[in-house]
Protein backbone atom coordinates (compact mmCIF):
# COMPACT_ATOMS: atom_id res chain seq x y z
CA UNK A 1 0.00 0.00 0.00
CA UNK A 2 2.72 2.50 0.91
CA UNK A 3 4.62 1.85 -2.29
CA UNK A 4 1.48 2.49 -4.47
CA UNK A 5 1.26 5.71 -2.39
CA UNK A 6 4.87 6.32 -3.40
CA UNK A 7 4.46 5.20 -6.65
CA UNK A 8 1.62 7.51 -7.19
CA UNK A 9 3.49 10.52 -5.52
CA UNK A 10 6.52 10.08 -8.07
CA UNK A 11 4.30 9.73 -11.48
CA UNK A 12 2.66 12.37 -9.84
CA UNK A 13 6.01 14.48 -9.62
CA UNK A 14 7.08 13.78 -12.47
CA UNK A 15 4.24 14.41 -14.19
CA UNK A 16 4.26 17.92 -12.63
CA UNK A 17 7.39 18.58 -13.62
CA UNK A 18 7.13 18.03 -16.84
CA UNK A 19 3.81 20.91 -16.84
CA UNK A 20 6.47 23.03 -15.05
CA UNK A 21 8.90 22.65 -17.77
CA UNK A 22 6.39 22.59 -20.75
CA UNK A 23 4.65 26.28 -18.67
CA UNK A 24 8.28 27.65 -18.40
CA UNK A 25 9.04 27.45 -22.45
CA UNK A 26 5.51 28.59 -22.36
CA UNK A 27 6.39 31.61 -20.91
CA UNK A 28 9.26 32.24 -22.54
CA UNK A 29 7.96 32.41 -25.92
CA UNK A 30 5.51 34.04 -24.78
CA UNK A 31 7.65 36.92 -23.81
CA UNK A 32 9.80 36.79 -26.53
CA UNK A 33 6.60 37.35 -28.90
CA UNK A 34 5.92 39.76 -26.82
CA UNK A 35 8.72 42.02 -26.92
CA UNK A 36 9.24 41.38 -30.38
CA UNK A 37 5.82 43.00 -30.82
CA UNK A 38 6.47 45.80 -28.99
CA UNK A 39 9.76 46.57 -31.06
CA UNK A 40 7.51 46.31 -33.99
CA UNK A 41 5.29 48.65 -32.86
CA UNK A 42 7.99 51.03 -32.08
CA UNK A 43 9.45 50.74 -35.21
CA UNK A 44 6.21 51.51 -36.96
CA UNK A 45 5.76 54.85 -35.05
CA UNK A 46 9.19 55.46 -35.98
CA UNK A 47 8.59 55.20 -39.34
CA UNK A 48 4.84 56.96 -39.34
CA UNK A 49 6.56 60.01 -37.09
CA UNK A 50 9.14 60.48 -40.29
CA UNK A 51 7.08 59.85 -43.08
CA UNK A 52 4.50 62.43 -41.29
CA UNK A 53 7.18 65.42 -41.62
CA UNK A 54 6.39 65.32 -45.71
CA UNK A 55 3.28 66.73 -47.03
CA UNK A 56 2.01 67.81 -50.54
CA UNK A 57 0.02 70.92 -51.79
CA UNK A 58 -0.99 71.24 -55.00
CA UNK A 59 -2.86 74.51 -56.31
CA UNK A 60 -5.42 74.57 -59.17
CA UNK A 61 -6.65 77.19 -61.28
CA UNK A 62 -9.90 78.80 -60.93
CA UNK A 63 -12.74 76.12 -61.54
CA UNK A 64 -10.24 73.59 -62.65
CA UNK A 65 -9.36 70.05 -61.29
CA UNK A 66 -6.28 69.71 -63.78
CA UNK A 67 -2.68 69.09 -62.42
CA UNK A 68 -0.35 71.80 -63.47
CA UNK A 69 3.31 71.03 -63.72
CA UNK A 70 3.85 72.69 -60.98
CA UNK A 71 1.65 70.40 -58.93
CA UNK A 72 2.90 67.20 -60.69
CA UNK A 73 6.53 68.17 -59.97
CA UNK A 74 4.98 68.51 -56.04
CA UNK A 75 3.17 64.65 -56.48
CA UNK A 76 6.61 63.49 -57.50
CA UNK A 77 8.42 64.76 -55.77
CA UNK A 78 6.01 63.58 -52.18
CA UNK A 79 5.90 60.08 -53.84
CA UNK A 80 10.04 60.07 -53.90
CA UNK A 81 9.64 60.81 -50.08
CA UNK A 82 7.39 58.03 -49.01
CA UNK A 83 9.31 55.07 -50.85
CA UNK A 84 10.85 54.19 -47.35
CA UNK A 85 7.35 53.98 -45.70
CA UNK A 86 5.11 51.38 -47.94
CA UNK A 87 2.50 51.08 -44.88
CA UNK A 88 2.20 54.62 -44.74
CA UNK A 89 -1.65 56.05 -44.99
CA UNK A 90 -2.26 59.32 -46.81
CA UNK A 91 -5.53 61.98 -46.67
CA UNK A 92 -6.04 63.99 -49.78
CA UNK A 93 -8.17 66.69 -48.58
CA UNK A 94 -9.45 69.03 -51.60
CA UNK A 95 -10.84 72.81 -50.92
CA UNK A 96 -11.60 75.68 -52.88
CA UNK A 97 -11.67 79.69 -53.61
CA UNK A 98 -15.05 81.25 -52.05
CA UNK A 99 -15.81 82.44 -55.45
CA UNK A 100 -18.76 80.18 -56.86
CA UNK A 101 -21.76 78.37 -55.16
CA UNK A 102 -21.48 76.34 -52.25
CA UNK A 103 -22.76 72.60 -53.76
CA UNK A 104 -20.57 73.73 -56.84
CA UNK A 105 -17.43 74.63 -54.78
CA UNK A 106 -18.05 71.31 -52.44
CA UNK A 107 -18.06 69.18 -56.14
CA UNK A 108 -14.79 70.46 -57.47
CA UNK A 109 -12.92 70.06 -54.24
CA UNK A 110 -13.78 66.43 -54.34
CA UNK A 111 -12.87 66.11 -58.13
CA UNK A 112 -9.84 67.87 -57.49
CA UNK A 113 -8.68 64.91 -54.67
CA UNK A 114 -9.72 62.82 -56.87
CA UNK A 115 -7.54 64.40 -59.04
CA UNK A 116 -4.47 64.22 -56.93
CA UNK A 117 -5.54 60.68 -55.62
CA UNK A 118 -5.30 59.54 -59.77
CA UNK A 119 -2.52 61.20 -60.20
CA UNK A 120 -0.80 59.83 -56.50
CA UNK A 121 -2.04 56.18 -57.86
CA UNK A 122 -0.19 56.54 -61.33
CA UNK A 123 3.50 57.08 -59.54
CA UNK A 124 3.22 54.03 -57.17
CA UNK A 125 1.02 54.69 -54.45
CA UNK A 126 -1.95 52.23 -53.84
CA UNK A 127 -5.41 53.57 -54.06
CA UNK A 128 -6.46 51.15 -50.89
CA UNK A 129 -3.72 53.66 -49.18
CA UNK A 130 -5.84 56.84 -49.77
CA UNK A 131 -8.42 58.29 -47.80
CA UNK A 132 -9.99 61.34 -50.41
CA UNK A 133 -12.14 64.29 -49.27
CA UNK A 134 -13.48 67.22 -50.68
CA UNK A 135 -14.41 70.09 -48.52
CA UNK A 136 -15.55 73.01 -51.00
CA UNK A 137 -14.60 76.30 -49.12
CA UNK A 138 -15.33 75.43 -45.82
CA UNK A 139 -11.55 75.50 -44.53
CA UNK A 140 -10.02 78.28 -46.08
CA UNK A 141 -5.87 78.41 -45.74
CA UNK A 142 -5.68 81.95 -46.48
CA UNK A 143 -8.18 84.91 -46.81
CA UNK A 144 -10.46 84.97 -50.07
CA UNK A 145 -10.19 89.03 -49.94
CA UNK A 146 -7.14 88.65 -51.80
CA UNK A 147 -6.21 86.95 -55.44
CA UNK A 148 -3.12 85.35 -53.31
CA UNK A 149 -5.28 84.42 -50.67
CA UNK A 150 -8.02 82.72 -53.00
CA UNK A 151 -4.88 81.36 -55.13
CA UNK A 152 -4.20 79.84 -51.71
CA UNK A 153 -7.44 78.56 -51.32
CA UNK A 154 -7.98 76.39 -54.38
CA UNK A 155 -5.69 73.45 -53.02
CA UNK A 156 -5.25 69.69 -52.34
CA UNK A 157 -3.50 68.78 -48.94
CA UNK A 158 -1.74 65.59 -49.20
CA UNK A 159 -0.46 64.48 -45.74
CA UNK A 160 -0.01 61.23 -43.73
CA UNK A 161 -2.72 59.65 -41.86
């Protein structure tokens, strides 16, 4: 009787050492995913805090949506920037002059995103990575008193998400 007891206590040992031993590599994978994780995520705000000092504007002329070479030069020249960040997430945000009705002005600020998002999409940049907006005049960058200030006005924002 006492050396089934015994018995029973070693298997019973040894069977919890073996958990033990399976819980400890457990845990140490489990910590090694972990912090590999976390240096991925680090590494990923890294990267999204550099890649969000770059931004594009592009101006348009009065009630046009068309790229000038100006503005493609700009796309180009953003696109060049961003090769080191392929995760990165952009918002194209179009706006306009005051001059013109409001449902007219709203329309060609999202044609001129769309625009910049075509244009963004033909040097290399994934459409699924765009998020496009228009917002008409609603968020003027500069007075609309002015030529300079309307010039300033009629604009896509490109900038990192």
């Amino acid at each position: 009787m006492k050396r089934s007891i015994v018995a029973s206590l070693a298997l019973a040992g040894i069977a919890f050492a073996g958990c033990s031993a399976y819980q400890s590599t457990y845990d140490r994978e489990m910590q090694t995913l972990e912090q590999k994780a976390a240096a991925d995520r680090a590494a990923q705000e890294a990267a999204h805090e550099a890649a969000a000092r770059y931004a594009a504007i592009v101006y348009f002329a009065v009630g046009s949506a068309e790229i000038g070479q100006e503005g493609q030069r700009e796309l180009s020249w953003f696109v060049t920037q961003m090769q080191p960040y392929p995760q990165a997430m952009f918002d194209v945000q179009g706006f306009t002059d005051s001059t013109g009705g409001e449902a007219t002005n709203a329309q060609l600020a999202r044609q001129r995103a769309d625009a910049v998002a075509n244009a963004l999409a033909g040097l290399g940049i994934a459409p699924e990575r765009l998020v496009v907006q228009g917002f008409g005049e609603t968020s003027p960058a500069a007075t609309n008193v002015t030529k300079q200030g309307r010039r300033n006005n009629r604009r896509v924002e490109v900038t990192v998400r």
